[in-house]
PDB file of N, CA and C in Angstrom:
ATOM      1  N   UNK A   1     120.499  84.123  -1.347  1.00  0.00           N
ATOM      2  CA  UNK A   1     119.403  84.887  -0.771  1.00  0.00           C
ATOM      3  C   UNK A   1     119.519  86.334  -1.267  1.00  0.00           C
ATOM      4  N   UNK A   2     118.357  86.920  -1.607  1.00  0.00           N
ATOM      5  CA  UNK A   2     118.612  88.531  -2.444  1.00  0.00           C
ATOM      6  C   UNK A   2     118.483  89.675  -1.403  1.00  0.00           C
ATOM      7  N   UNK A   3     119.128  90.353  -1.480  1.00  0.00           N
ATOM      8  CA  UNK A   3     119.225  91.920  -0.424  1.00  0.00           C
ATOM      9  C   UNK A   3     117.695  92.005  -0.219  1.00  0.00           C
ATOM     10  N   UNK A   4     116.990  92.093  -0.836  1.00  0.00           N
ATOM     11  CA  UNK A   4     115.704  92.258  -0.573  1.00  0.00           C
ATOM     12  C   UNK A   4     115.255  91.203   0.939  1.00  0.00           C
ATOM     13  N   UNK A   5     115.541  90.207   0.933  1.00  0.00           N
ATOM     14  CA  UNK A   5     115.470  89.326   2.152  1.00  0.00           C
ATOM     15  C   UNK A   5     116.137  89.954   3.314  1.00  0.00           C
ATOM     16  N   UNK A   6     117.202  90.246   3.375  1.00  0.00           N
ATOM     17  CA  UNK A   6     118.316  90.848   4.463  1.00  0.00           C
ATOM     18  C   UNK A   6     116.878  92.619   4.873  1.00  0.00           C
ATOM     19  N   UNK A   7     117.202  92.756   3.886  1.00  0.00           N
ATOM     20  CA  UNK A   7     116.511  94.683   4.238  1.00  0.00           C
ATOM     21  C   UNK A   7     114.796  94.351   5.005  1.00  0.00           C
ATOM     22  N   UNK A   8     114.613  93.506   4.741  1.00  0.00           N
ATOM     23  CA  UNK A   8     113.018  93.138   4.931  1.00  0.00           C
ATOM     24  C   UNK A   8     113.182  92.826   6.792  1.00  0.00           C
ATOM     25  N   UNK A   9     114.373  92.201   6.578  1.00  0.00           N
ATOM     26  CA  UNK A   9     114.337  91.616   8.167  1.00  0.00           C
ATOM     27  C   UNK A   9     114.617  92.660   9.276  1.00  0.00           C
ATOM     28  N   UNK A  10     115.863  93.517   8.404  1.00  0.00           N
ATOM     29  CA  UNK A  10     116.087  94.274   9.272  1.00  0.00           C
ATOM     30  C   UNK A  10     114.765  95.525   9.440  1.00  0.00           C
ATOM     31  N   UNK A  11     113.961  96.245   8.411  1.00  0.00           N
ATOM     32  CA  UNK A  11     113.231  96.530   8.528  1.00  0.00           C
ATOM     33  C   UNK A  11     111.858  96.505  10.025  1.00  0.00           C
ATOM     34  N   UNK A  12     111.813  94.657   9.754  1.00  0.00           N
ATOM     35  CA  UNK A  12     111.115  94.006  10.787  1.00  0.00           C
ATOM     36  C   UNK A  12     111.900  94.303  12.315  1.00  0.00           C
ATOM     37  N   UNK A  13     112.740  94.301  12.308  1.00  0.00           N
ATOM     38  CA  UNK A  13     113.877  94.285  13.686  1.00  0.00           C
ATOM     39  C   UNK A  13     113.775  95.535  13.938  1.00  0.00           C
ATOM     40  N   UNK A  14     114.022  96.603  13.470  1.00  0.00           N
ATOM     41  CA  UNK A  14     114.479  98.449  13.842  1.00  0.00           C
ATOM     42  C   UNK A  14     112.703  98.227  14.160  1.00  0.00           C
ATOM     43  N   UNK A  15     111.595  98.435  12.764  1.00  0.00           N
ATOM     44  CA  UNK A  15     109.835  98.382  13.660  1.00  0.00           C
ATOM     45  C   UNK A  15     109.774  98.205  15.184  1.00  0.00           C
ATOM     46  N   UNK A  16     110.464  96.656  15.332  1.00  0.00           N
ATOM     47  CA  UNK A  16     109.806  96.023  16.469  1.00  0.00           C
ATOM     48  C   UNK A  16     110.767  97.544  17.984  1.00  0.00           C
ATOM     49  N   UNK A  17     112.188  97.232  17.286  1.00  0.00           N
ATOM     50  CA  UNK A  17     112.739  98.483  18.423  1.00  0.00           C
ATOM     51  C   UNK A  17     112.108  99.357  18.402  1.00  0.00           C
ATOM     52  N   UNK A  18     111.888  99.872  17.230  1.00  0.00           N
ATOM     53  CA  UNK A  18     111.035 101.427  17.364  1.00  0.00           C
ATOM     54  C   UNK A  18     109.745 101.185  18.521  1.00  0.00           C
ATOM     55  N   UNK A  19     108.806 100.316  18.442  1.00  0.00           N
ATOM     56  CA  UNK A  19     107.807 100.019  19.056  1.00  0.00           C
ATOM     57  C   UNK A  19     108.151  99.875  20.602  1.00  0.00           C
ATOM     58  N   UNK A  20     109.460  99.367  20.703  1.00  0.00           N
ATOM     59  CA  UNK A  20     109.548  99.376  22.238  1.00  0.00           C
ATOM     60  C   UNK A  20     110.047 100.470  22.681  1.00  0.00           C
ATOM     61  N   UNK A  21     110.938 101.018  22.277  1.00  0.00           N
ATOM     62  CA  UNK A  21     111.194 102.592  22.768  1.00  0.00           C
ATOM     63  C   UNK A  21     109.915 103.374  22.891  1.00  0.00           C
ATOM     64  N   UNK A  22     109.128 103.464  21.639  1.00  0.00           N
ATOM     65  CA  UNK A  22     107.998 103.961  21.934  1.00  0.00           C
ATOM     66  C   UNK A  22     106.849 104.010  22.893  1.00  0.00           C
ATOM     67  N   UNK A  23     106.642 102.619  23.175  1.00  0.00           N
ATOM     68  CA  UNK A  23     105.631 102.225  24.465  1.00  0.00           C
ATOM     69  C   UNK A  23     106.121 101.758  25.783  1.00  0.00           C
ATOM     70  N   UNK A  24     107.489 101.087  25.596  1.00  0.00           N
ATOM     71  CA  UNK A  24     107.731 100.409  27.023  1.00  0.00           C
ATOM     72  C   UNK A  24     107.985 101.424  28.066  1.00  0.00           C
ATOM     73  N   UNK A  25     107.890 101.146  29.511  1.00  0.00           N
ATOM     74  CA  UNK A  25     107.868 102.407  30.399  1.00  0.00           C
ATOM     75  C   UNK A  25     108.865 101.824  31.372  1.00  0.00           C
ATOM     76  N   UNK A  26     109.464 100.643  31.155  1.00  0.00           N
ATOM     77  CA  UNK A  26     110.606 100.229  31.740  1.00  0.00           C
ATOM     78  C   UNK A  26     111.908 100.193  31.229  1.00  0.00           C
ATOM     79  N   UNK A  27     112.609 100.785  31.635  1.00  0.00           N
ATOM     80  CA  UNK A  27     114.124 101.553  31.096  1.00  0.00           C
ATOM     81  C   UNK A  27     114.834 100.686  30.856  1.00  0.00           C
ATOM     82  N   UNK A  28     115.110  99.429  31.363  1.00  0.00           N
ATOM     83  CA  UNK A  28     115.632  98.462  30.553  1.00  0.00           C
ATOM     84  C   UNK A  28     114.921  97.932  29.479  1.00  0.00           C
ATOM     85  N   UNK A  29     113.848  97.659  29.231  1.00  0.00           N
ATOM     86  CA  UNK A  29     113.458  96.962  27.752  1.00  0.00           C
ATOM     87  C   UNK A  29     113.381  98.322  26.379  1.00  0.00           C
ATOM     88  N   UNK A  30     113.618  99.675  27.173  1.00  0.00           N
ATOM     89  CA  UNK A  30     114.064 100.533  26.498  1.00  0.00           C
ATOM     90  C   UNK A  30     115.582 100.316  26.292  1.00  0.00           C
ATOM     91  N   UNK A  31     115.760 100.036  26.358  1.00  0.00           N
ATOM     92  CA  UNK A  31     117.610 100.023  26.544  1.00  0.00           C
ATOM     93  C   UNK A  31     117.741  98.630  25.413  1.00  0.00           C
ATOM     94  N   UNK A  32     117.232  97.354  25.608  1.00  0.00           N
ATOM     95  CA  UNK A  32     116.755  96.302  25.245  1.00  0.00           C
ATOM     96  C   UNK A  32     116.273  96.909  23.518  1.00  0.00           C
ATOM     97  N   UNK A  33     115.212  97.721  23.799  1.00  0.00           N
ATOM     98  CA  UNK A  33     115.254  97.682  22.461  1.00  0.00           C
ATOM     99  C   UNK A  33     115.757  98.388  21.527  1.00  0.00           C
ATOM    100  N   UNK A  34     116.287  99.831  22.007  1.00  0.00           N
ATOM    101  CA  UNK A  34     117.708 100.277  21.737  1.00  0.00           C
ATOM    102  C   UNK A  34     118.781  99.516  20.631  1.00  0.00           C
ATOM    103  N   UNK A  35     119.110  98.844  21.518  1.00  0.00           N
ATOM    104  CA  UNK A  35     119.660  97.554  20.772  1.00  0.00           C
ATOM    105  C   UNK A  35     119.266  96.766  19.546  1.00  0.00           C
ATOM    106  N   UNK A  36     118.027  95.739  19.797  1.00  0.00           N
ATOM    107  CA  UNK A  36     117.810  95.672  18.763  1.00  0.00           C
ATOM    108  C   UNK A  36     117.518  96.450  17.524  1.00  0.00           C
ATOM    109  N   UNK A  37     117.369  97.904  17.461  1.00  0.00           N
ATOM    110  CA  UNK A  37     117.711  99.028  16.460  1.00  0.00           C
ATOM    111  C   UNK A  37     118.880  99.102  16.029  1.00  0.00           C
ATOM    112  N   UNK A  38     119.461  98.649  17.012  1.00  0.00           N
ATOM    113  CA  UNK A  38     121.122  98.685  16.721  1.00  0.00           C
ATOM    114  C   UNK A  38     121.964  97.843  15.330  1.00  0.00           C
ATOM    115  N   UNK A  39     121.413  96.579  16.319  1.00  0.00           N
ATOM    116  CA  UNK A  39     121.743  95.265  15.222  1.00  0.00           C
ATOM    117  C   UNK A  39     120.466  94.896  14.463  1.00  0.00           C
ATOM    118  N   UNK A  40     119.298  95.502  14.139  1.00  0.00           N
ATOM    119  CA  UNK A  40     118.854  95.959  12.497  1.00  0.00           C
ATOM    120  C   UNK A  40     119.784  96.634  11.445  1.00  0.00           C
ATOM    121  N   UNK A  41     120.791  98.097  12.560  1.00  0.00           N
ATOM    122  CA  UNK A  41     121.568  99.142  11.528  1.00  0.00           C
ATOM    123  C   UNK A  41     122.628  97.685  10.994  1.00  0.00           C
ATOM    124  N   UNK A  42     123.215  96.662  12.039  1.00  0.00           N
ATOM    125  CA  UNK A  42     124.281  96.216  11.549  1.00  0.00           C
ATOM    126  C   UNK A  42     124.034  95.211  10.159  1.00  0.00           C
ATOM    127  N   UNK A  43     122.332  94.566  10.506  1.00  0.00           N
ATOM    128  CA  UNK A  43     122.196  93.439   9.341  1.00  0.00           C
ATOM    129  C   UNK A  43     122.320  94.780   7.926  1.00  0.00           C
ATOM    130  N   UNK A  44     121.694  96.146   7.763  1.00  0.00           N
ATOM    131  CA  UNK A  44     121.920  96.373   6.504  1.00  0.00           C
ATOM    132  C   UNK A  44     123.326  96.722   6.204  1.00  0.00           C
ATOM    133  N   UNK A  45     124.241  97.136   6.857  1.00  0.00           N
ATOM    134  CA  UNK A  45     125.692  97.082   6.843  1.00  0.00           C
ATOM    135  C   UNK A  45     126.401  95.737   6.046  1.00  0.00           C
ATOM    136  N   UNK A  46     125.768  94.979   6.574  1.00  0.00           N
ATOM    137  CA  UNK A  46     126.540  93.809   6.295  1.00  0.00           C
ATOM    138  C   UNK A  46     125.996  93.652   4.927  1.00  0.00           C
ATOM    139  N   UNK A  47     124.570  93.450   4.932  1.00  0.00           N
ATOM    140  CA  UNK A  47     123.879  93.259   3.455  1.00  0.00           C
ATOM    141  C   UNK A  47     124.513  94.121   2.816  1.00  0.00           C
ATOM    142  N   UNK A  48     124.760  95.445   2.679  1.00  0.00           N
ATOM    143  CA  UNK A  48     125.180  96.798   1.755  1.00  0.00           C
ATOM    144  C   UNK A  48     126.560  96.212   1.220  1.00  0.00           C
ATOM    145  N   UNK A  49     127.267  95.779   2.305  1.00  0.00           N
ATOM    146  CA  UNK A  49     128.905  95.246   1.965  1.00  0.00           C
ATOM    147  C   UNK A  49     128.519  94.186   0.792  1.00  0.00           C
ATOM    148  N   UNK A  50     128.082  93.173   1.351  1.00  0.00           N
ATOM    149  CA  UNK A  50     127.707  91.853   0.731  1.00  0.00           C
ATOM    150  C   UNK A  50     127.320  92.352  -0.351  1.00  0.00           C
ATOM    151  N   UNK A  51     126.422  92.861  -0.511  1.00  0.00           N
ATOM    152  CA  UNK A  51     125.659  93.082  -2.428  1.00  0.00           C
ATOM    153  C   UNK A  51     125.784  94.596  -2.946  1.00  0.00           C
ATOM    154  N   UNK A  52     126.978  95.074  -2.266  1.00  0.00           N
ATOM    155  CA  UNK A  52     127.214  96.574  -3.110  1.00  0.00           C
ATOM    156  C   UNK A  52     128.131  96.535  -4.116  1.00  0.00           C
ATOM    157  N   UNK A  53     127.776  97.605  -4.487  1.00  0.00           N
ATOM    158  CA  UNK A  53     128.555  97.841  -6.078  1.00  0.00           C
ATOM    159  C   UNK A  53     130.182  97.402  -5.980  1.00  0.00           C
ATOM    160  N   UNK A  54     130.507  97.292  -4.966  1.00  0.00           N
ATOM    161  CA  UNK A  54     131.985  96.994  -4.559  1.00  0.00           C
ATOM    162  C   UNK A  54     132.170  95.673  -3.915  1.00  0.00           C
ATOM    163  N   UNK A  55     132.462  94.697  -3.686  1.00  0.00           N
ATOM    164  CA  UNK A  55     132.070  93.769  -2.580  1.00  0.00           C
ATOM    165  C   UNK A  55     133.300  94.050  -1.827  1.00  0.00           C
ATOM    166  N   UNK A  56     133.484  94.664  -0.199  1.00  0.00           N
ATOM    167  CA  UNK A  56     134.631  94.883  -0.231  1.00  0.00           C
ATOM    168  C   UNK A  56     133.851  94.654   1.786  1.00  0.00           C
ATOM    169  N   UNK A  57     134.503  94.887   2.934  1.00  0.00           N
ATOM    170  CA  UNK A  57     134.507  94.535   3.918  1.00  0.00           C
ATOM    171  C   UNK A  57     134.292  96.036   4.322  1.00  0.00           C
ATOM    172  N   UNK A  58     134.005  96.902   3.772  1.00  0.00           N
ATOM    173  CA  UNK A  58     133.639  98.456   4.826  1.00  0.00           C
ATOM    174  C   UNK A  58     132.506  98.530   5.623  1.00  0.00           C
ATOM    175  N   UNK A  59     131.100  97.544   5.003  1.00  0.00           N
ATOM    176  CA  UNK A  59     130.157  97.530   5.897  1.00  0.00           C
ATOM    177  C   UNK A  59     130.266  96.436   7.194  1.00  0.00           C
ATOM    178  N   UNK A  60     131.516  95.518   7.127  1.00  0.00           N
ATOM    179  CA  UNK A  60     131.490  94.498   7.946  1.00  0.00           C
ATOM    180  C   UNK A  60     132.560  95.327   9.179  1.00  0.00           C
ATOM    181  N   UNK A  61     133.605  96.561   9.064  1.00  0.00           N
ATOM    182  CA  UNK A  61     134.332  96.976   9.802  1.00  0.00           C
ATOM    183  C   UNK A  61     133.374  98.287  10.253  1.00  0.00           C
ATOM    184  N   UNK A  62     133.012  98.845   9.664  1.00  0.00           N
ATOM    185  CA  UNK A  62     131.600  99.966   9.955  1.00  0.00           C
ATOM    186  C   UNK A  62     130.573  98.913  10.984  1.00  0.00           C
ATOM    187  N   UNK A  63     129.989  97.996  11.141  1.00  0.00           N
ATOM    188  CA  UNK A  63     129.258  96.685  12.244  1.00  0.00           C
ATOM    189  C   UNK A  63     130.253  97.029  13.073  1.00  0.00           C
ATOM    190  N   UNK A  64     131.075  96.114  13.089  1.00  0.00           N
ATOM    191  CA  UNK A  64     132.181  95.859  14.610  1.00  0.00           C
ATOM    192  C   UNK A  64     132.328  97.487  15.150  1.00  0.00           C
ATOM    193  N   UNK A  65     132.389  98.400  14.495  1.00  0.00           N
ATOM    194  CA  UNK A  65     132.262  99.975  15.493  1.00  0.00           C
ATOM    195  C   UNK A  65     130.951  99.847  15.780  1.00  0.00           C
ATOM    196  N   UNK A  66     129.736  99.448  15.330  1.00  0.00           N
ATOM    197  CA  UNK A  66     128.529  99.981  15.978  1.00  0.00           C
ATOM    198  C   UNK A  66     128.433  98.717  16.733  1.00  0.00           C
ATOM    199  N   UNK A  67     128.700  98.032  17.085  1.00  0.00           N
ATOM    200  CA  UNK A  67     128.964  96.301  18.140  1.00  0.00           C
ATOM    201  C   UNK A  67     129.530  97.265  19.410  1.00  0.00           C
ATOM    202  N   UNK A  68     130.639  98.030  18.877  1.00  0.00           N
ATOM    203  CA  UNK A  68     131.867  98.704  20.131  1.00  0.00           C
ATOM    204  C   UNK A  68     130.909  99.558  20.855  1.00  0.00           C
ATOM    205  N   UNK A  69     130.023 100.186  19.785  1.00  0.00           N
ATOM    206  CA  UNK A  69     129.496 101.515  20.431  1.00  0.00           C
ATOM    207  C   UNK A  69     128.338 100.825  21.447  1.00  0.00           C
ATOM    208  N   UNK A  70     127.747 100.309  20.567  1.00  0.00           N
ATOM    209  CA  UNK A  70     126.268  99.795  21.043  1.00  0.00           C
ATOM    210  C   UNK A  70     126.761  98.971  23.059  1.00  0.00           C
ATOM    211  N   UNK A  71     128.024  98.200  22.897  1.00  0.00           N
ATOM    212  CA  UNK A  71     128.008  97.667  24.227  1.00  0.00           C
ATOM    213  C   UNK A  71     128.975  98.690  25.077  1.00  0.00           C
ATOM    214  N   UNK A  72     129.281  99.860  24.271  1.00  0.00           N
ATOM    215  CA  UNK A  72     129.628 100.660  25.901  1.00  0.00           C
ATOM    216  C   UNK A  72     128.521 101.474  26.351  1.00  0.00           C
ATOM    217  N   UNK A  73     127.368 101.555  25.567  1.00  0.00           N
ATOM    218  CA  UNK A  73     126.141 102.086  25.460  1.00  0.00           C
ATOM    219  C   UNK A  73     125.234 101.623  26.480  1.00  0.00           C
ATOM    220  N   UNK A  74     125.811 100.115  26.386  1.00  0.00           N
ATOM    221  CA  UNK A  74     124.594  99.477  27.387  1.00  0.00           C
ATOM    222  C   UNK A  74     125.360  99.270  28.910  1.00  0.00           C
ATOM    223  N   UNK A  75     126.664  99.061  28.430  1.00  0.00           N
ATOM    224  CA  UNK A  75     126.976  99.375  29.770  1.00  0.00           C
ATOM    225  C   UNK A  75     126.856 100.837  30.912  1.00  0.00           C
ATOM    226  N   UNK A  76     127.562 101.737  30.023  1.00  0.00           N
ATOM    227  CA  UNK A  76     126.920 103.370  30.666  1.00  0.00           C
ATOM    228  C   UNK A  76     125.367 103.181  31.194  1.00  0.00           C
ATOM    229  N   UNK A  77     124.341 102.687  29.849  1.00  0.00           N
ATOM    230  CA  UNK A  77     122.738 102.889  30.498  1.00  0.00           C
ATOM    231  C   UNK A  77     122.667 102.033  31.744  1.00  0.00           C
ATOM    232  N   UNK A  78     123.345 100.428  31.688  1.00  0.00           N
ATOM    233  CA  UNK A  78     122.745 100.105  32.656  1.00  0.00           C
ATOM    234  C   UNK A  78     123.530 100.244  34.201  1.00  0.00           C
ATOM    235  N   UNK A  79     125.100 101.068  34.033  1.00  0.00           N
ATOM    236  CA  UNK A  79     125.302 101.603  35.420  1.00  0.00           C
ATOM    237  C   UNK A  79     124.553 103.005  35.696  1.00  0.00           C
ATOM    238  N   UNK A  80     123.694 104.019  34.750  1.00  0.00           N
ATOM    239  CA  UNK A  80     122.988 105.128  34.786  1.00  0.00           C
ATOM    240  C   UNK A  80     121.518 103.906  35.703  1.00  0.00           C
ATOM    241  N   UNK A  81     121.581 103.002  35.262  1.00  0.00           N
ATOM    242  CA  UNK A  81     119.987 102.281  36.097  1.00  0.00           C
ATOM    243  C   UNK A  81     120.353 102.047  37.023  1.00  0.00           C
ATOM    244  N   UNK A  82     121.325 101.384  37.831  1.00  0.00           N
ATOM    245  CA  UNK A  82     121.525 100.848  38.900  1.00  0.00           C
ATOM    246  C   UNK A  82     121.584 101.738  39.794  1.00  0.00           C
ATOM    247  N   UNK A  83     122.676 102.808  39.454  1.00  0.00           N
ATOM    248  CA  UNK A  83     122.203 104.210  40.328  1.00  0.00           C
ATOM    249  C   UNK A  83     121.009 104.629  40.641  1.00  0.00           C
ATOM    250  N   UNK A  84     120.040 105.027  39.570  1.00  0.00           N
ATOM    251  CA  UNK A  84     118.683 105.639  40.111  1.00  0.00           C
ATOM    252  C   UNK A  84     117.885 104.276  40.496  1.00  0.00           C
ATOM    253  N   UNK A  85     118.119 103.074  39.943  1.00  0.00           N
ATOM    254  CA  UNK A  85     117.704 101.976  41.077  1.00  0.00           C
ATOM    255  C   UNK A  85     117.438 102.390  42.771  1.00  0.00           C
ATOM    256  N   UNK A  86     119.185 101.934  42.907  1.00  0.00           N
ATOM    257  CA  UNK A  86     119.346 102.518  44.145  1.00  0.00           C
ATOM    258  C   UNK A  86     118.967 103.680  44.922  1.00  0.00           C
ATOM    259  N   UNK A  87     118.865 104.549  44.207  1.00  0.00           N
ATOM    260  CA  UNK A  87     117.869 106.020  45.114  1.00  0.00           C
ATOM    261  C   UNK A  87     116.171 105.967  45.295  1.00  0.00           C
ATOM    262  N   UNK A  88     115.883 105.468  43.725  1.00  0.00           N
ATOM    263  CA  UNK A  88     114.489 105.625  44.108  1.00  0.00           C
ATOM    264  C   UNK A  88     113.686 103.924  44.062  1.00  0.00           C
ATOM    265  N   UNK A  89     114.542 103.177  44.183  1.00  0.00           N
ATOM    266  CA  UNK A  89     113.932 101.632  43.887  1.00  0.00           C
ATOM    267  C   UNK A  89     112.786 101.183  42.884  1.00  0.00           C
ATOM    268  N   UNK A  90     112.974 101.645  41.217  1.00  0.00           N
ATOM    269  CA  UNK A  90     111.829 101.855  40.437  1.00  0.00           C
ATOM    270  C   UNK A  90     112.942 102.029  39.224  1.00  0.00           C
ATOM    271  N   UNK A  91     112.736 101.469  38.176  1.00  0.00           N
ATOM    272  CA  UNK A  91     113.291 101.537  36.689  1.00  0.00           C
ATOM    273  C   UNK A  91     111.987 101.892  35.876  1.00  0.00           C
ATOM    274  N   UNK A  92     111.312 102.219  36.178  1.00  0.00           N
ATOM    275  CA  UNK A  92     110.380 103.318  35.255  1.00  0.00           C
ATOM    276  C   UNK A  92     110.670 104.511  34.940  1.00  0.00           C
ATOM    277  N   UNK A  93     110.688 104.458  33.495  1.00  0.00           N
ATOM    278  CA  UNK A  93     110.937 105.704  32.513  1.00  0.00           C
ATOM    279  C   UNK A  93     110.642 107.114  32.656  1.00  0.00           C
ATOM    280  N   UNK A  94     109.446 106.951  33.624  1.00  0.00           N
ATOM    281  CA  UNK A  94     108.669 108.670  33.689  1.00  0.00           C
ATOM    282  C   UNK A  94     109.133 108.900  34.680  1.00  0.00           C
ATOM    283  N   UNK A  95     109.735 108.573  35.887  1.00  0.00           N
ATOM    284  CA  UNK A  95     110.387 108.778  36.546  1.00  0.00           C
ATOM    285  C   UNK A  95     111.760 109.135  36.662  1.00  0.00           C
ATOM    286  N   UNK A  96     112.439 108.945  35.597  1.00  0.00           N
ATOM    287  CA  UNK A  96     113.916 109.360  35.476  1.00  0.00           C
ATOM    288  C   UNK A  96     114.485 110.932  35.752  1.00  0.00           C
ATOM    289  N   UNK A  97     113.226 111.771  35.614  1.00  0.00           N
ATOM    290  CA  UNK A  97     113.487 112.861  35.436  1.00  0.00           C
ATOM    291  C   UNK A  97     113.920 113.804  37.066  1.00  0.00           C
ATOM    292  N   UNK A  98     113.330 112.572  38.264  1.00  0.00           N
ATOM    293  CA  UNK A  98     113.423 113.196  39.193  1.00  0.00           C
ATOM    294  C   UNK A  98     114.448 112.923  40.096  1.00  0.00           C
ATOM    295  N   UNK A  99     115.428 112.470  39.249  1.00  0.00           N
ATOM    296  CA  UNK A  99     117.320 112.051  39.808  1.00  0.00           C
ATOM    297  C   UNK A  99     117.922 113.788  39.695  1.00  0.00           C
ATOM    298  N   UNK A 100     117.693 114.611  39.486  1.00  0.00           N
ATOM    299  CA  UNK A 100     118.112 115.721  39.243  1.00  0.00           C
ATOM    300  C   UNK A 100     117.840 116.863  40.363  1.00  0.00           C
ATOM    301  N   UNK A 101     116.883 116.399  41.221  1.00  0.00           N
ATOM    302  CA  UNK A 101     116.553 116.968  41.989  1.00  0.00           C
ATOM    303  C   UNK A 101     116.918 116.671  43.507  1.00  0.00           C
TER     304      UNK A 101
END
């Protein structure tokens, strides 16, 4: 299968995240799609390793740190939700701002 296949997908994957960060107004499918931005960055990692000028495992150990990062990420966001859950009973986005007060 040619890099061109791998980059296309991930392409398709980061779009679709971008699109949900952009419109969703619920903080988990923001968080949700977060993620899938995430593991778009990891498919070109892996592709870059796989068909770079080197074939060598730096983009496959560069993944497993953004795997590490990405799930303490979601854990922090989703104990940051459960908290303002609990105060204001609402995981909507435009609302986040009024935990500060």
């Amino acid at each position: 299968m040619p890099v061109t296949s791998y980059l296309a997908l991930s392409a398709i994957l980061f779009s679709i995240g971008l699109y949900g960060v952009l419109t969703k107004r619920n903080a988990v499918m923001v968080l949700f799609s977060i993620e899938l931005m995430l593991n778009a960055v990891n498919v070109n990692l892996v592709a870059f390793s796989k068909y770079g000028l080197y074939a060598n495992l730096t983009g496959h150990i560069f993944s497993l740190f953004t795997i590490t990062v990405a799930a303490a990420e979601a854990a922090v966001g989703i104990a940051i939700l459960i908290a303002f859950y609990r105060n204001k009973a609402t995981t909507e986005a435009d609302k986040i701002n009024s935990m500060k007060g």
